[in-house]
PDB file of N, CA and C in Angstrom:
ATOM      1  N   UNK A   1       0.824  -1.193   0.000  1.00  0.00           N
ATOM      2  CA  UNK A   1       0.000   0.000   0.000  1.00  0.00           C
ATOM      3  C   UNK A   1       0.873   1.264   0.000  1.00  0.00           C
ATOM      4  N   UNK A   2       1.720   1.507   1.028  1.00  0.00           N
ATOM      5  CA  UNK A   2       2.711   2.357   0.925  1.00  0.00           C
ATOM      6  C   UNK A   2       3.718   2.144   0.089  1.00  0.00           C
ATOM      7  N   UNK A   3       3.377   1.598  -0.692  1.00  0.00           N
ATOM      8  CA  UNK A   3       4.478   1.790  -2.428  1.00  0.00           C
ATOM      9  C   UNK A   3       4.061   2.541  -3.106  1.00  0.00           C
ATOM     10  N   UNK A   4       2.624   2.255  -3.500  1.00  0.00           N
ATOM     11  CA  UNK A   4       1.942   3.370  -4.072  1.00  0.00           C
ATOM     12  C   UNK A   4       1.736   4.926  -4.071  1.00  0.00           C
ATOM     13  N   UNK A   5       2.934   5.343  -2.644  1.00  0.00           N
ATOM     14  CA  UNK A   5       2.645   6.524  -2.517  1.00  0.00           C
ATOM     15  C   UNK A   5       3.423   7.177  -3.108  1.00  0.00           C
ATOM     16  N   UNK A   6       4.069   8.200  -3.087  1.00  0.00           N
ATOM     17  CA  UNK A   6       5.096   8.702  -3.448  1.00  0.00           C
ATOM     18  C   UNK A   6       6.090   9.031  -2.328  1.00  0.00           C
ATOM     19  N   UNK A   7       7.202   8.845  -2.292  1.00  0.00           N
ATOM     20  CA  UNK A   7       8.439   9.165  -1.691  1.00  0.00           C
ATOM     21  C   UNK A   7       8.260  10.048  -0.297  1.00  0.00           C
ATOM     22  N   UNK A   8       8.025  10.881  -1.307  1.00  0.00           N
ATOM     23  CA  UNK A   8       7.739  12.497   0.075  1.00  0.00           C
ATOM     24  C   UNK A   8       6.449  12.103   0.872  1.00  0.00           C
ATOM     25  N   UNK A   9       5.112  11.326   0.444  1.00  0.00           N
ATOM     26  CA  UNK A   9       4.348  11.388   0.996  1.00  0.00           C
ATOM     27  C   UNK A   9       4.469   9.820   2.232  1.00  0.00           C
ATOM     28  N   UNK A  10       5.087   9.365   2.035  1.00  0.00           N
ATOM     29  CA  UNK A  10       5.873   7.604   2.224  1.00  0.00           C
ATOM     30  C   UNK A  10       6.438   8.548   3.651  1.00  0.00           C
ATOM     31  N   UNK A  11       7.609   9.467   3.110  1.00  0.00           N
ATOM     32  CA  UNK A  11       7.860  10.326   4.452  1.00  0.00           C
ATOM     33  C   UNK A  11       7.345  10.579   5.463  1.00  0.00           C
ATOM     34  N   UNK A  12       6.447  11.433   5.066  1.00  0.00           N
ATOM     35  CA  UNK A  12       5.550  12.146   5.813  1.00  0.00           C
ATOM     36  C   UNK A  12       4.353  11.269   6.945  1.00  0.00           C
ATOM     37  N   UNK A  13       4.263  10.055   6.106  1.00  0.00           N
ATOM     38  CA  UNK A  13       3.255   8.465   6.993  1.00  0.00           C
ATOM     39  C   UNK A  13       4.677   8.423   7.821  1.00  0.00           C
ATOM     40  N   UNK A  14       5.876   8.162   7.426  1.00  0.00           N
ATOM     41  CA  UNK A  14       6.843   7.486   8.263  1.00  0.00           C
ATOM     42  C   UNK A  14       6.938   8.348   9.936  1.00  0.00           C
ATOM     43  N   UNK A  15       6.700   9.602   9.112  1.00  0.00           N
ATOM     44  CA  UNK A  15       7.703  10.315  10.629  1.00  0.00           C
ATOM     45  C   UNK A  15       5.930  10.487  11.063  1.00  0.00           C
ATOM     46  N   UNK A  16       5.080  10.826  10.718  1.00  0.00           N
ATOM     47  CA  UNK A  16       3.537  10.271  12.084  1.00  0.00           C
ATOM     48  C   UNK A  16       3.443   9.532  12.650  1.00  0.00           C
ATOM     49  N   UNK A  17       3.964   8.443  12.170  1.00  0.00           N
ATOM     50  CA  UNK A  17       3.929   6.732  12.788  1.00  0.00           C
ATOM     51  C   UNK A  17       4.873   7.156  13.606  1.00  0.00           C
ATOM     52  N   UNK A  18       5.977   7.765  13.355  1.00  0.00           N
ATOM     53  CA  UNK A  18       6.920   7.740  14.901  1.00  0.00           C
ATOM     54  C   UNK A  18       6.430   8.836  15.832  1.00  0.00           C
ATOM     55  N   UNK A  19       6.120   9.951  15.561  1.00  0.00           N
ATOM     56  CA  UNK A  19       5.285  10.750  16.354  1.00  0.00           C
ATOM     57  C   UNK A  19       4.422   9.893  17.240  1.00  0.00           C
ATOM     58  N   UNK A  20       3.511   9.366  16.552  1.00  0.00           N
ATOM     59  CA  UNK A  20       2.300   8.614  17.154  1.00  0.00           C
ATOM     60  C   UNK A  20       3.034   7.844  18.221  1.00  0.00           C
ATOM     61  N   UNK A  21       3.797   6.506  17.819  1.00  0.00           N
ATOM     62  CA  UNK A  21       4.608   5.788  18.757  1.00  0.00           C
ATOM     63  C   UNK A  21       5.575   6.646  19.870  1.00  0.00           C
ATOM     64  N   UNK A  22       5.758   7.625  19.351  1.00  0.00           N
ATOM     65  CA  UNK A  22       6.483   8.307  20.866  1.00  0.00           C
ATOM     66  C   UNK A  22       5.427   8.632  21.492  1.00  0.00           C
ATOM     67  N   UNK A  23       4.302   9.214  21.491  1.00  0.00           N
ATOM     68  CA  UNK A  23       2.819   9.769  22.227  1.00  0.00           C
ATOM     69  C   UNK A  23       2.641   8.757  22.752  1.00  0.00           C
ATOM     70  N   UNK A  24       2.672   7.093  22.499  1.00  0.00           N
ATOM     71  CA  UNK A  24       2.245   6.459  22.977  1.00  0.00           C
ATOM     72  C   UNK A  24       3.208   5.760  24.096  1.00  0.00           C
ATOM     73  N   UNK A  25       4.466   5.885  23.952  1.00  0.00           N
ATOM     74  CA  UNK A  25       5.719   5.449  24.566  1.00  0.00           C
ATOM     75  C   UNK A  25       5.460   6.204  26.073  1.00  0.00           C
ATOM     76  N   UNK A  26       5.523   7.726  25.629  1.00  0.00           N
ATOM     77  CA  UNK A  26       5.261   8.761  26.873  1.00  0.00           C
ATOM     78  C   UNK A  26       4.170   8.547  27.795  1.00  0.00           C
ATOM     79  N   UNK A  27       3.014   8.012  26.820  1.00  0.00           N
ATOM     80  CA  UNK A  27       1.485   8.093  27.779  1.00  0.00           C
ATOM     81  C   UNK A  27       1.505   6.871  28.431  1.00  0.00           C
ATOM     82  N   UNK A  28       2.697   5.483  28.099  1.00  0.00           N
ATOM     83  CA  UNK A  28       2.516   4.208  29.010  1.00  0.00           C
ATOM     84  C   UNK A  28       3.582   4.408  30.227  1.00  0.00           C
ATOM     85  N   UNK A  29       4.549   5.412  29.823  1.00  0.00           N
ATOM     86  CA  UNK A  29       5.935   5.749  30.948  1.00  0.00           C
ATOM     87  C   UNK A  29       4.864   6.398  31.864  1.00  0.00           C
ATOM     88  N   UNK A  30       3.739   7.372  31.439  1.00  0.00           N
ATOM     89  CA  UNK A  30       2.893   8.043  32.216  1.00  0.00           C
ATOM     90  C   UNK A  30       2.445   7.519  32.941  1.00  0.00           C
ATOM     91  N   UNK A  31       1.469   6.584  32.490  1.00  0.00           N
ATOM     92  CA  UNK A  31       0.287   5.411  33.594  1.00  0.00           C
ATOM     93  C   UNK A  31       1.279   4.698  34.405  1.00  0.00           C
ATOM     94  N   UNK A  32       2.661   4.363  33.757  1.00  0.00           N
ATOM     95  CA  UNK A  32       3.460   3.220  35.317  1.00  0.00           C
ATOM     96  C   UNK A  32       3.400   4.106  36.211  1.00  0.00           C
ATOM     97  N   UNK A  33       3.993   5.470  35.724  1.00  0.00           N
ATOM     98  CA  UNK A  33       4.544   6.788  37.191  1.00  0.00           C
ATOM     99  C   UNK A  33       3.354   6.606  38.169  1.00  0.00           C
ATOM    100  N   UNK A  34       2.273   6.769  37.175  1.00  0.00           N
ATOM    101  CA  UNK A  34       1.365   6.970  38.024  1.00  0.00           C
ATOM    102  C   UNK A  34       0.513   6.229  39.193  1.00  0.00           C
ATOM    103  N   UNK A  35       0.830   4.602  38.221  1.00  0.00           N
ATOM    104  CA  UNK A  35       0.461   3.813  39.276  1.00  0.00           C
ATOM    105  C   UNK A  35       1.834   3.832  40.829  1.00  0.00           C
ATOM    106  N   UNK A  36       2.681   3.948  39.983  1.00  0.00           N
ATOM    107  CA  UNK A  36       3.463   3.900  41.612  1.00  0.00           C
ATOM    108  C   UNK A  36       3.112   4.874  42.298  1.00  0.00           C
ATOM    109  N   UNK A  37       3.035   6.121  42.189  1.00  0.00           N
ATOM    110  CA  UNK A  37       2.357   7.670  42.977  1.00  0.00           C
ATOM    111  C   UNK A  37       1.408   6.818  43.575  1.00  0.00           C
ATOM    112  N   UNK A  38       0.394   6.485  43.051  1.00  0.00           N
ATOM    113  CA  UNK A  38      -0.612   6.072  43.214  1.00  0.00           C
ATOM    114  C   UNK A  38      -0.799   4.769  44.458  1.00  0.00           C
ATOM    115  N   UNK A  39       0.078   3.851  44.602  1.00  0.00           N
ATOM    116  CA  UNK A  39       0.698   3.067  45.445  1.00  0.00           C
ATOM    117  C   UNK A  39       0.793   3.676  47.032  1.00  0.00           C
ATOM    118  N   UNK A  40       1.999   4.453  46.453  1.00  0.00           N
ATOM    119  CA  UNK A  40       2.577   5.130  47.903  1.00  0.00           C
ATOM    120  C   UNK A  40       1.441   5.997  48.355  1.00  0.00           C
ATOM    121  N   UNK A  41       0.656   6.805  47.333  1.00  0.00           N
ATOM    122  CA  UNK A  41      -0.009   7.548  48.391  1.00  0.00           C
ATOM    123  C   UNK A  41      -0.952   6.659  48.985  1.00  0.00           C
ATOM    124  N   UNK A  42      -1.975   5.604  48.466  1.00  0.00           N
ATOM    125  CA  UNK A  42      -2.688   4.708  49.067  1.00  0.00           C
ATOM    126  C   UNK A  42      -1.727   4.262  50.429  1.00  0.00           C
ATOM    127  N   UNK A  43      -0.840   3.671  50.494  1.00  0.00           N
ATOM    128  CA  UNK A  43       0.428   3.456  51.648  1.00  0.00           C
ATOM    129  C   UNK A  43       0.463   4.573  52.589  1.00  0.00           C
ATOM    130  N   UNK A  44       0.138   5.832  51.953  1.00  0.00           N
ATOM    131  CA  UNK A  44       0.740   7.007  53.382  1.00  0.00           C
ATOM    132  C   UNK A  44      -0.462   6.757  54.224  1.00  0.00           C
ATOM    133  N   UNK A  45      -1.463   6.818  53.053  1.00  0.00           N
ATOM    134  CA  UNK A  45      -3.220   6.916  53.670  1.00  0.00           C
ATOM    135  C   UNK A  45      -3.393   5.871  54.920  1.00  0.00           C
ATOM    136  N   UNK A  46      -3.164   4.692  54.135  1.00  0.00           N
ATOM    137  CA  UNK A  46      -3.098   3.821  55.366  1.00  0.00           C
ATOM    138  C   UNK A  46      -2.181   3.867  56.434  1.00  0.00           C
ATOM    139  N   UNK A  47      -1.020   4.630  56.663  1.00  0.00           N
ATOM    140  CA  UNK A  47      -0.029   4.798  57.824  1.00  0.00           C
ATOM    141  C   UNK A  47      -0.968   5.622  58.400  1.00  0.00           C
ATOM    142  N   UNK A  48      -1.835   6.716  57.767  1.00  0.00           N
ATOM    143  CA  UNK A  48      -1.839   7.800  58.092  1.00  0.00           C
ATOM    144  C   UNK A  48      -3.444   7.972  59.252  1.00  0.00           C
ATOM    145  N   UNK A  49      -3.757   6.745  58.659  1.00  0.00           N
ATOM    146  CA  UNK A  49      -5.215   5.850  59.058  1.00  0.00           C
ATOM    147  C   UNK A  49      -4.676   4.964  60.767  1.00  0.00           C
ATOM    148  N   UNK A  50      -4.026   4.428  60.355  1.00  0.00           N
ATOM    149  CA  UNK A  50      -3.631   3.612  61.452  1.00  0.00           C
ATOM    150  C   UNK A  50      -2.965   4.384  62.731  1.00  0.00           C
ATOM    151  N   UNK A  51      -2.410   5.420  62.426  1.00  0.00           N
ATOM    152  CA  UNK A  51      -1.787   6.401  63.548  1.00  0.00           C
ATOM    153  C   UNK A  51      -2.600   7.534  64.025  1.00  0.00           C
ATOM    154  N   UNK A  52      -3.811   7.263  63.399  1.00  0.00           N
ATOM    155  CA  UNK A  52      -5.037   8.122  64.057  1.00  0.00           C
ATOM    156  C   UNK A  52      -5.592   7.327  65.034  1.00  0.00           C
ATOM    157  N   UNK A  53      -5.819   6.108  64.329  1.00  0.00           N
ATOM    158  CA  UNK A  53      -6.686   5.157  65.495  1.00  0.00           C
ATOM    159  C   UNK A  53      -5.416   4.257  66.602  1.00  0.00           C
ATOM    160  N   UNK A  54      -4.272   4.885  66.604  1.00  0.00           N
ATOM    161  CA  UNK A  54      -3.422   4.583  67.630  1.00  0.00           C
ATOM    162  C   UNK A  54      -3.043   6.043  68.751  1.00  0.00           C
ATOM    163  N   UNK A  55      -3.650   6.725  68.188  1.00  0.00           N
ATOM    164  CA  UNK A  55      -3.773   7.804  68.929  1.00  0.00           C
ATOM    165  C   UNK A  55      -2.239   8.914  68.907  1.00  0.00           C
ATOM    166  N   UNK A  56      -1.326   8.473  67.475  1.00  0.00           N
ATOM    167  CA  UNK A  56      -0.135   9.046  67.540  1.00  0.00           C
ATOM    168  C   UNK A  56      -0.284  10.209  66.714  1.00  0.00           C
ATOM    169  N   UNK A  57      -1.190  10.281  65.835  1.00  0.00           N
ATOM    170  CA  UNK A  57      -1.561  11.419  64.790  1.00  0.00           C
ATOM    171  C   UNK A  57      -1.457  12.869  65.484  1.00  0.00           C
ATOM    172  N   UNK A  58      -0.623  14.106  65.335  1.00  0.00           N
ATOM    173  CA  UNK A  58      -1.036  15.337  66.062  1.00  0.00           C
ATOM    174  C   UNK A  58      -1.757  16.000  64.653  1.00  0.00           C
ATOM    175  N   UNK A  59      -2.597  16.306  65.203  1.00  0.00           N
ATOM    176  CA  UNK A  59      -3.397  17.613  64.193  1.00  0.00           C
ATOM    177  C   UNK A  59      -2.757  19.228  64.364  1.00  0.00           C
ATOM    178  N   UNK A  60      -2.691  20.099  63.532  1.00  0.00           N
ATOM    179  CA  UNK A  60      -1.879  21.268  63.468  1.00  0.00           C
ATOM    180  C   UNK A  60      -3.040  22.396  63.725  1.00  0.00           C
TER     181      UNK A  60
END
């Protein structure tokens, strides 16, 4: 299919397809970050849970 195109336009598909694949590279590096953020803060919550009902929590 992409024979049929011409050269310059063969180009122009080539470097979108890598555009596209970097957008998509970035947006899956995105969702891991996020699940780990996402981890630890669930983790503080629960420290943060448990040292209330141990009575160590000071409020400001």
């Amino acid at each position: 299919m992409m024979e049929s195109l011409s050269v310059e336009v063969q180009d122009r598909v080539a470097e979108h397809l890598r555009e596209y694949i970097n957008d998509l590279q970035d947006e899956t590096q995105g969702n891991e970050s996020f699940q780990r953020t996402q981890q630890k803060l669930i983790a503080a919550a629960q420290r943060a849970k448990q040292e209330i009902a141990e009575g160590k929590a000071k409020f400001s």
